[in-house]
PDB file of N, CA and C in Angstrom:
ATOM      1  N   UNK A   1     128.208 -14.335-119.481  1.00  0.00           N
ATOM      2  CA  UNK A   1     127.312 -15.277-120.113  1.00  0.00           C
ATOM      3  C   UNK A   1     126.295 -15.743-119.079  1.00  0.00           C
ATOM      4  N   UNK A   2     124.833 -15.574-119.686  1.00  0.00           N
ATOM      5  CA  UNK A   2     124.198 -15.966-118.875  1.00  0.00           C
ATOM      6  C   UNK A   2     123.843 -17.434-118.459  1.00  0.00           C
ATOM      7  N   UNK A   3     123.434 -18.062-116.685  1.00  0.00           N
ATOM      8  CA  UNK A   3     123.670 -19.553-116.701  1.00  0.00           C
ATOM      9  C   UNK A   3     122.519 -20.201-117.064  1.00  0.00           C
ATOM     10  N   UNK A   4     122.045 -21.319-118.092  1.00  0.00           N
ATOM     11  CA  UNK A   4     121.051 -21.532-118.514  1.00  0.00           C
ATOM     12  C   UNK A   4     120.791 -22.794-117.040  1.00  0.00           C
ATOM     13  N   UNK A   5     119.355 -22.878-116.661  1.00  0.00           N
ATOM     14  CA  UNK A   5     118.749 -23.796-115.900  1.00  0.00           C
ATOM     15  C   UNK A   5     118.254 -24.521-116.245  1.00  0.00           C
ATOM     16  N   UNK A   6     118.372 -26.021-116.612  1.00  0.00           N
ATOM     17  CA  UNK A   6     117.281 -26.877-116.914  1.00  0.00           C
ATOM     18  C   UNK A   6     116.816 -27.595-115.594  1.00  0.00           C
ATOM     19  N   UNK A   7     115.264 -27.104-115.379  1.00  0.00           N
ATOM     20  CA  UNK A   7     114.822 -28.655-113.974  1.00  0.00           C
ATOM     21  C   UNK A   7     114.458 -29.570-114.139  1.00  0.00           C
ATOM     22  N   UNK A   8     114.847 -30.965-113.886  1.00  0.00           N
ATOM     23  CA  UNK A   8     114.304 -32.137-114.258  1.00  0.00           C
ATOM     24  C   UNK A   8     112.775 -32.353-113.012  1.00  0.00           C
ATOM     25  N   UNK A   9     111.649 -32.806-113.254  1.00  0.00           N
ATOM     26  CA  UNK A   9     111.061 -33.146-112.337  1.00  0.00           C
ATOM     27  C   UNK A   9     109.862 -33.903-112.762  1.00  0.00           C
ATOM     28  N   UNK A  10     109.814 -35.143-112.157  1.00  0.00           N
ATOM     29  CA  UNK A  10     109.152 -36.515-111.976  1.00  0.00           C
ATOM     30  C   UNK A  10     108.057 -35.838-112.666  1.00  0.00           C
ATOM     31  N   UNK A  11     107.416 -34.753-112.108  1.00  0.00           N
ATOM     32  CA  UNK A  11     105.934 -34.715-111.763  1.00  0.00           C
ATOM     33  C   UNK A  11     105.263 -33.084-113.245  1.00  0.00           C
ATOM     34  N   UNK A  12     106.594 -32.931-113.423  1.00  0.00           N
ATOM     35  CA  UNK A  12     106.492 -31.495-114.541  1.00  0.00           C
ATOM     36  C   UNK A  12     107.717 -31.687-115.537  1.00  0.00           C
ATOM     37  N   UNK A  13     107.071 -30.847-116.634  1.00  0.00           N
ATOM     38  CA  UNK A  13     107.932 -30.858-117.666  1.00  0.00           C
ATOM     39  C   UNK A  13     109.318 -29.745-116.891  1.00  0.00           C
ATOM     40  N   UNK A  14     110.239 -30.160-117.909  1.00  0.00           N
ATOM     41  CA  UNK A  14     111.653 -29.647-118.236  1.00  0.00           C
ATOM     42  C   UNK A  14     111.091 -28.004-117.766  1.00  0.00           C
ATOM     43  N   UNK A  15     111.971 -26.880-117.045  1.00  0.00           N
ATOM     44  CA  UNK A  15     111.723 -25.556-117.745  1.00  0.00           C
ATOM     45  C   UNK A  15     113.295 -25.063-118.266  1.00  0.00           C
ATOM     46  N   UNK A  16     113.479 -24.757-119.003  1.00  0.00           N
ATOM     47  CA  UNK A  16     114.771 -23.951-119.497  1.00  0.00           C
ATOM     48  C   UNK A  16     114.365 -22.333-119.278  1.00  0.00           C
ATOM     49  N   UNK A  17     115.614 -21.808-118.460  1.00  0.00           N
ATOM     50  CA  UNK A  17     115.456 -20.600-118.050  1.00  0.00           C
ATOM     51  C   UNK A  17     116.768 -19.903-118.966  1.00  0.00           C
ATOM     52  N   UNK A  18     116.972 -18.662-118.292  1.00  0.00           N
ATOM     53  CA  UNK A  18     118.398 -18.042-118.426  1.00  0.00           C
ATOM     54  C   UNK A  18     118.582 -17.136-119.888  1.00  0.00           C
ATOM     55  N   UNK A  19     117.558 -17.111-120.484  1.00  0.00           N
ATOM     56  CA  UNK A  19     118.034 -16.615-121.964  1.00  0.00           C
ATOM     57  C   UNK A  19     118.383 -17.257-123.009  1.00  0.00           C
ATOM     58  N   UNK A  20     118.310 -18.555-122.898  1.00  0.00           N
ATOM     59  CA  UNK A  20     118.796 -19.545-123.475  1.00  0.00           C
ATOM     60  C   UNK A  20     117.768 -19.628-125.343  1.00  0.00           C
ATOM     61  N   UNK A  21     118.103 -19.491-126.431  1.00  0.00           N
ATOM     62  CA  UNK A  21     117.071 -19.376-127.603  1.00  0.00           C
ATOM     63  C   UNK A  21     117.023 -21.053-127.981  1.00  0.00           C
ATOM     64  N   UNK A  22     116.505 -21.629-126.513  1.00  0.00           N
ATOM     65  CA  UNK A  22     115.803 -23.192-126.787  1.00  0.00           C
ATOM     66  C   UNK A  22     114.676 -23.374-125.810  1.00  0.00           C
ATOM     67  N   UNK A  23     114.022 -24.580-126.707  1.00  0.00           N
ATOM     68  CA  UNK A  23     113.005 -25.310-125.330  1.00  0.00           C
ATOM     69  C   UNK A  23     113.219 -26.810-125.708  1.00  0.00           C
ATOM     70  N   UNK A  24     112.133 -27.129-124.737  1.00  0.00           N
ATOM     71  CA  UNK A  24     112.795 -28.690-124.633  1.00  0.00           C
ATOM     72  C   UNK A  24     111.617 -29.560-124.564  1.00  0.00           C
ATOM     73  N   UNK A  25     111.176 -30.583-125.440  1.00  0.00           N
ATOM     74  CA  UNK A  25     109.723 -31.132-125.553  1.00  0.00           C
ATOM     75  C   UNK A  25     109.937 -32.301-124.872  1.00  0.00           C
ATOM     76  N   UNK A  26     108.865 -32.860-124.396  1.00  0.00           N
ATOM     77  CA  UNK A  26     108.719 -33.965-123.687  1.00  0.00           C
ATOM     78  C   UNK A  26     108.764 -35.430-125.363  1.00  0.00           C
ATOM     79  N   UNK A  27     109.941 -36.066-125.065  1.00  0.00           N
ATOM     80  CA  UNK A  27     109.815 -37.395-125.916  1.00  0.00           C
ATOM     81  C   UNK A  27     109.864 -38.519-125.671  1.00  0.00           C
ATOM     82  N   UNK A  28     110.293 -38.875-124.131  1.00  0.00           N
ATOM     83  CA  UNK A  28     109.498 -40.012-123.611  1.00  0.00           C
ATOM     84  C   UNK A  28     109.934 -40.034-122.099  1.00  0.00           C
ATOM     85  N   UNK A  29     110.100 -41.117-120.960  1.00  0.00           N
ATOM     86  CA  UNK A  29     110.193 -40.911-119.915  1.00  0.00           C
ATOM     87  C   UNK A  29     111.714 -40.564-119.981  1.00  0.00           C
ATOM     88  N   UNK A  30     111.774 -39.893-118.948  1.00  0.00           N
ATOM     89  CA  UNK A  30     113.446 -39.087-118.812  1.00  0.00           C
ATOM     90  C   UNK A  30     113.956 -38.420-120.342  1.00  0.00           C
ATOM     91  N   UNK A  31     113.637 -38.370-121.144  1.00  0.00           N
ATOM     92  CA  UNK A  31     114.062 -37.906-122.498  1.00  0.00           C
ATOM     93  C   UNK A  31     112.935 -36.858-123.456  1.00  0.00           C
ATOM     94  N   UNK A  32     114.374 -36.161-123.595  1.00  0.00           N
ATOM     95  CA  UNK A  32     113.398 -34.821-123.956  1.00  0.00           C
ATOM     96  C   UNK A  32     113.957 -34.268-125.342  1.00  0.00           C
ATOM     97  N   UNK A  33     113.214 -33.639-126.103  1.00  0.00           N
ATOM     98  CA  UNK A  33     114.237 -32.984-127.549  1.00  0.00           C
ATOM     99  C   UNK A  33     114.180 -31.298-127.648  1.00  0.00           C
ATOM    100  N   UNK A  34     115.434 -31.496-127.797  1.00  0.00           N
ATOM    101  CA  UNK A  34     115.991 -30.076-127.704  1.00  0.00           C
ATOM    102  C   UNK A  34     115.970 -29.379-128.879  1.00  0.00           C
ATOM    103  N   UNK A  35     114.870 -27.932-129.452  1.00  0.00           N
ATOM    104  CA  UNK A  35     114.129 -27.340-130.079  1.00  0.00           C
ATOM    105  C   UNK A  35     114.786 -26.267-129.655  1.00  0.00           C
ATOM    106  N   UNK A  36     115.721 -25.741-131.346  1.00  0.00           N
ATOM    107  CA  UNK A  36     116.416 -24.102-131.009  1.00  0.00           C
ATOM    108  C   UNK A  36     114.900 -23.107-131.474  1.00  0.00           C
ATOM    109  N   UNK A  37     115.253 -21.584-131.578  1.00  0.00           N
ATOM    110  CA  UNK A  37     113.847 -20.402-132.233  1.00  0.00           C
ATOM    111  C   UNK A  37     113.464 -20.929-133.130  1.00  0.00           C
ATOM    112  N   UNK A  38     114.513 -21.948-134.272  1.00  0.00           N
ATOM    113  CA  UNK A  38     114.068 -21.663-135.568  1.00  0.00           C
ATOM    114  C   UNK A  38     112.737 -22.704-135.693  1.00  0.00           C
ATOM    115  N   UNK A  39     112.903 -23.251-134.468  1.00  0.00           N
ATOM    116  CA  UNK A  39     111.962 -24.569-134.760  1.00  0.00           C
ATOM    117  C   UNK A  39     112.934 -25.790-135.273  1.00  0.00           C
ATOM    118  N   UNK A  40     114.238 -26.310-134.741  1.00  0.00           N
ATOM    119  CA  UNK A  40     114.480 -26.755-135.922  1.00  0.00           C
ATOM    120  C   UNK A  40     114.985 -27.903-134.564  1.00  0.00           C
ATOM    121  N   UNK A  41     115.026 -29.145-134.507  1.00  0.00           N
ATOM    122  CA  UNK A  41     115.538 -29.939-133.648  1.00  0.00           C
ATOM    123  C   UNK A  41     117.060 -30.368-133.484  1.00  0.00           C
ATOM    124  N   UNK A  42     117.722 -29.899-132.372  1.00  0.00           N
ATOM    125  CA  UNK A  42     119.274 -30.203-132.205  1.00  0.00           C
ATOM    126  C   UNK A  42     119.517 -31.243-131.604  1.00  0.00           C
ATOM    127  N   UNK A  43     118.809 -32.058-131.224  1.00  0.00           N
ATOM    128  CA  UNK A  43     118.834 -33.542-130.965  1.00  0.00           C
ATOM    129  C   UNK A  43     118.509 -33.893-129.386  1.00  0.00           C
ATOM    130  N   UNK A  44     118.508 -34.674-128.985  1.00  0.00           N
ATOM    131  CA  UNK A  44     117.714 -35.427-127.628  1.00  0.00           C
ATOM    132  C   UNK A  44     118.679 -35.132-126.149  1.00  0.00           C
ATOM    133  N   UNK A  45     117.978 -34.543-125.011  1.00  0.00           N
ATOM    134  CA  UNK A  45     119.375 -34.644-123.720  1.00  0.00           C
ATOM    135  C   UNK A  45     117.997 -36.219-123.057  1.00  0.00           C
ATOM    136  N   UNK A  46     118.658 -37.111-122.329  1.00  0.00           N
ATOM    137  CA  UNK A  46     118.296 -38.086-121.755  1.00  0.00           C
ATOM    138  C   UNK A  46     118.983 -38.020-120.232  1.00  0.00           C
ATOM    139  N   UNK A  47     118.312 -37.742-119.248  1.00  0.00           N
ATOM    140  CA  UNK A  47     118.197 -37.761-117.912  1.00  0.00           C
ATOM    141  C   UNK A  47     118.893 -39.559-117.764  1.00  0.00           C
ATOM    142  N   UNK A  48     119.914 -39.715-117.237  1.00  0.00           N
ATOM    143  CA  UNK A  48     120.494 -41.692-116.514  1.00  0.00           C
ATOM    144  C   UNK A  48     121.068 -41.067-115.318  1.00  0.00           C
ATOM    145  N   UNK A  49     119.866 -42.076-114.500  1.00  0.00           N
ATOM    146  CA  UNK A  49     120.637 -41.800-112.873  1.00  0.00           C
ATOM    147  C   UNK A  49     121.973 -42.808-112.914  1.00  0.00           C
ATOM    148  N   UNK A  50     122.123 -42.438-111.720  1.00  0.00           N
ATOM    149  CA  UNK A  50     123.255 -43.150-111.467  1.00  0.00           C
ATOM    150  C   UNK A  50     123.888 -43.133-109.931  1.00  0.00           C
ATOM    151  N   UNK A  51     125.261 -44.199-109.484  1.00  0.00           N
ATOM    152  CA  UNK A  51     125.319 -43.601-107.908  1.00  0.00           C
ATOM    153  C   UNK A  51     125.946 -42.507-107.796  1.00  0.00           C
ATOM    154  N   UNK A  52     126.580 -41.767-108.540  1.00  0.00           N
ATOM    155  CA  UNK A  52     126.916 -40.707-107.738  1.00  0.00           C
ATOM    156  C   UNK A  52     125.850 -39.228-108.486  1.00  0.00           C
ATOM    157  N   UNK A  53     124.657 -39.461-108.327  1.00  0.00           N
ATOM    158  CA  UNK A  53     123.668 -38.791-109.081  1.00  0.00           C
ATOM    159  C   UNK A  53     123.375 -38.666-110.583  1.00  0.00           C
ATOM    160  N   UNK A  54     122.580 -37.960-111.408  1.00  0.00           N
ATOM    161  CA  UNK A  54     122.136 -38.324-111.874  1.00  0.00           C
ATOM    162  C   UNK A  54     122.982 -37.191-113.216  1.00  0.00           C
ATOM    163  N   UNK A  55     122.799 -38.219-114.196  1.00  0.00           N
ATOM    164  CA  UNK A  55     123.901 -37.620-115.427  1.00  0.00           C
ATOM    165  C   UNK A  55     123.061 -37.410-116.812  1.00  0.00           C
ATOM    166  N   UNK A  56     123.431 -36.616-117.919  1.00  0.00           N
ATOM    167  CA  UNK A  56     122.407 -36.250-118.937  1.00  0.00           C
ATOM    168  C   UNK A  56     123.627 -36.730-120.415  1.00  0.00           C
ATOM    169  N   UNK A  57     122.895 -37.008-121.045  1.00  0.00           N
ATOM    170  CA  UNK A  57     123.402 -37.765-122.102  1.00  0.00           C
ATOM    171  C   UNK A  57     123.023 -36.682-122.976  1.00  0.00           C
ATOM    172  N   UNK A  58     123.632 -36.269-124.082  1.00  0.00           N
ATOM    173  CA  UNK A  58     123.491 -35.281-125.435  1.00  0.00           C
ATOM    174  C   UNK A  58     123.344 -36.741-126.534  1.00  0.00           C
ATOM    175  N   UNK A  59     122.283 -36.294-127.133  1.00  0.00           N
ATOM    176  CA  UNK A  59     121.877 -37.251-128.379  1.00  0.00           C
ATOM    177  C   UNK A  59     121.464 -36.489-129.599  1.00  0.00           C
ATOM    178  N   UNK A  60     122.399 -37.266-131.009  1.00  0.00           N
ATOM    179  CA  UNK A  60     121.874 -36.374-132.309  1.00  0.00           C
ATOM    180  C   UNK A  60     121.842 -37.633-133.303  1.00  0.00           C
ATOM    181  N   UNK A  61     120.626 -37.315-133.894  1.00  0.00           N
ATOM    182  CA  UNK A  61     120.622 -38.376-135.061  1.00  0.00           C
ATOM    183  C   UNK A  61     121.052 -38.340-135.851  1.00  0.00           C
ATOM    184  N   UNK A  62     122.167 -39.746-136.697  1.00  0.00           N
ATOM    185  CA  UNK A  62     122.872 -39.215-137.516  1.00  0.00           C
ATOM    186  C   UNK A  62     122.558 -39.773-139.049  1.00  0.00           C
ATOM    187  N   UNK A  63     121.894 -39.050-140.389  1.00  0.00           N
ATOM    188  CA  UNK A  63     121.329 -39.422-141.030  1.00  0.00           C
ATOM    189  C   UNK A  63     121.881 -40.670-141.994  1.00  0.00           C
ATOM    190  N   UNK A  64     123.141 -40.380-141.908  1.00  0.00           N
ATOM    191  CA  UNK A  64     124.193 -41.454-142.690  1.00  0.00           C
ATOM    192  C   UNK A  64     124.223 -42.757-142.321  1.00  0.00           C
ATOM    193  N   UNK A  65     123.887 -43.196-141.053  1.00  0.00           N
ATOM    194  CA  UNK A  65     124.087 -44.187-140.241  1.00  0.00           C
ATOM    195  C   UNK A  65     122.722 -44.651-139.331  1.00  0.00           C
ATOM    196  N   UNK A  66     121.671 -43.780-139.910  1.00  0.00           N
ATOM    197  CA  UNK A  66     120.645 -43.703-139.588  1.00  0.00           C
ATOM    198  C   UNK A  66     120.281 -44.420-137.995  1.00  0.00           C
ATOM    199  N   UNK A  67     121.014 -44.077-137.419  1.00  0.00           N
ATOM    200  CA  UNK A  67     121.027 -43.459-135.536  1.00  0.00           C
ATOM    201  C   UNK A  67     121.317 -42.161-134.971  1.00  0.00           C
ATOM    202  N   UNK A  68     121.112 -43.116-133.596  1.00  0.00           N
ATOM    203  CA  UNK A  68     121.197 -41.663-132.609  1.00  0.00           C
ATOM    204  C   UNK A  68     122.813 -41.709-132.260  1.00  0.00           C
ATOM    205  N   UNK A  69     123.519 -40.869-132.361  1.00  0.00           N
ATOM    206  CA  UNK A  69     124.983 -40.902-131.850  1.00  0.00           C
ATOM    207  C   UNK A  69     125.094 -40.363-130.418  1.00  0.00           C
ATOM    208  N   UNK A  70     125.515 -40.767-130.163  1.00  0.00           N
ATOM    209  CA  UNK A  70     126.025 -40.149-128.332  1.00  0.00           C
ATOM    210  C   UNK A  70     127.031 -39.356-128.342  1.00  0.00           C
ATOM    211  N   UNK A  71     127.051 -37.480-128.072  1.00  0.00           N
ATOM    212  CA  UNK A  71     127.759 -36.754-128.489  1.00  0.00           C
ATOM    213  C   UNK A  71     128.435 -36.792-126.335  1.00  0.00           C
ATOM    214  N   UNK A  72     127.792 -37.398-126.038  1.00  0.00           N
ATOM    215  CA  UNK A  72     128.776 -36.846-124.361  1.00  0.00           C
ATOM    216  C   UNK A  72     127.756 -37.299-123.242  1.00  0.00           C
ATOM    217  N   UNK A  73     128.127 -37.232-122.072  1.00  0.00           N
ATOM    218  CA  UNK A  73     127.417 -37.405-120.854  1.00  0.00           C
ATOM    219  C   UNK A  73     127.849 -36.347-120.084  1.00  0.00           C
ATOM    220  N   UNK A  74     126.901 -35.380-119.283  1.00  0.00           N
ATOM    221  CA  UNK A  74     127.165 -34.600-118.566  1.00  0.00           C
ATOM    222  C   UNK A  74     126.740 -34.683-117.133  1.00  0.00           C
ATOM    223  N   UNK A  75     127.247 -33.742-116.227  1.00  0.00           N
ATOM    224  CA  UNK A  75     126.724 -34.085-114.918  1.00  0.00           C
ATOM    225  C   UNK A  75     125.725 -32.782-114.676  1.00  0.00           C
ATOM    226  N   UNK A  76     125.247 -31.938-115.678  1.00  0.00           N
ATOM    227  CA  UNK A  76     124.072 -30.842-115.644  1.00  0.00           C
ATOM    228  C   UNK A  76     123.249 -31.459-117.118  1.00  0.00           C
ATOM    229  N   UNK A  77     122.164 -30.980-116.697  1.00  0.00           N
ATOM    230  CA  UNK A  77     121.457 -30.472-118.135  1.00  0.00           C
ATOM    231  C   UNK A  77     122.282 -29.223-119.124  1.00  0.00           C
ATOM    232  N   UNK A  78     121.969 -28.400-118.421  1.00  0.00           N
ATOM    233  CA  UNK A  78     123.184 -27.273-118.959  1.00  0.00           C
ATOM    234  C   UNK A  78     124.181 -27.857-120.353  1.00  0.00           C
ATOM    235  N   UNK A  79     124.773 -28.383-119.378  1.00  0.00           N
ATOM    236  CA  UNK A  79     126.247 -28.959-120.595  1.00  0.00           C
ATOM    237  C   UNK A  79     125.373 -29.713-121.355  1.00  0.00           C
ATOM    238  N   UNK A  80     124.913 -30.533-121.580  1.00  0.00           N
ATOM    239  CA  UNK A  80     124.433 -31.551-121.884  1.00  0.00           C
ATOM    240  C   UNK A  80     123.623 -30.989-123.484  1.00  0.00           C
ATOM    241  N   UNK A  81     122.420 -29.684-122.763  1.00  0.00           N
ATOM    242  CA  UNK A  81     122.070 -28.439-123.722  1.00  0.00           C
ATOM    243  C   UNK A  81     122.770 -28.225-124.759  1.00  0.00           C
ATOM    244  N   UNK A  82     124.292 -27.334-124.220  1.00  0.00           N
ATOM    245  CA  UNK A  82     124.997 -26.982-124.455  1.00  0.00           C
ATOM    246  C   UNK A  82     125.897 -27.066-125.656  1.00  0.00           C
ATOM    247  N   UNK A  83     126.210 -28.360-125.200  1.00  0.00           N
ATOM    248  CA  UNK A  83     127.068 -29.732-126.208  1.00  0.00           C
ATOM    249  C   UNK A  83     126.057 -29.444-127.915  1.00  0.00           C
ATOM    250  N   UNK A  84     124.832 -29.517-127.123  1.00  0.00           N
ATOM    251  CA  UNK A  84     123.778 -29.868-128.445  1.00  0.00           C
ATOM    252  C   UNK A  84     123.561 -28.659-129.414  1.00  0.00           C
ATOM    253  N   UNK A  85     123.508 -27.503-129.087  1.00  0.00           N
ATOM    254  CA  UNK A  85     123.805 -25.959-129.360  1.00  0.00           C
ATOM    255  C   UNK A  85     124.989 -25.852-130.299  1.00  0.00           C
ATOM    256  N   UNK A  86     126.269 -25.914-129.648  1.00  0.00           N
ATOM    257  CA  UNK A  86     127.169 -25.454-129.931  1.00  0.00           C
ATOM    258  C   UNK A  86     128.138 -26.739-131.106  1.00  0.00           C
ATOM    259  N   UNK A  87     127.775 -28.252-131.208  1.00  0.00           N
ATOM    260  CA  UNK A  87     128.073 -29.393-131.764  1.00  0.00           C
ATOM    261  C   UNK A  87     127.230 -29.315-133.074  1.00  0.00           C
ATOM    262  N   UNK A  88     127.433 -28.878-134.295  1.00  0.00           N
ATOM    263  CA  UNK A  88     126.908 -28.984-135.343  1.00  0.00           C
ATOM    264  C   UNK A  88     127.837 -29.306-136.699  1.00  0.00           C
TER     265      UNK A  88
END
């Protein structure tokens, strides 16, 4: 399996590498939405530093309850991706 890369950086958008059939749009500072081929949105990863570096939150809106649910915190983008991909 190939390893997907997400880079976080101050100064540039997100890039998702690796083969991965997503991208990732800019939706506000540190927070980005995660866009599979179809076009279809799998919900938000959010960049929270922290002291022992910096951790990514998986976010999906949930229409019933009309919020964002917090599906996990990860210590990559990757997982974080991941969670959002594979959590439906």
């Amino acid at each position: 399996m190939a390893q997907l890369t997400v880079r976080f950086d101050s100064n540039e958008a997100p890039v998702v590498t690796g083969g991965r059939p997503v991208t990732l749009a800019a939706a506000g500072p540190q927070l980005w939405r995660v866009i599979d081929s179809a076009q279809r949105v799998l919900g938000h990863i959010q960049r929270a530093p922290g002291p022992s570096g910096a951790r990514y939150r998986a976010r999906r809106f949930h229409s019933g309850v009309r919020a964002f649910i917090e599906l996990g915190e990860f210590w990559s983008a990757d997982d974080a991706v991941d969670c959002l991909r594979y959590a439906r």
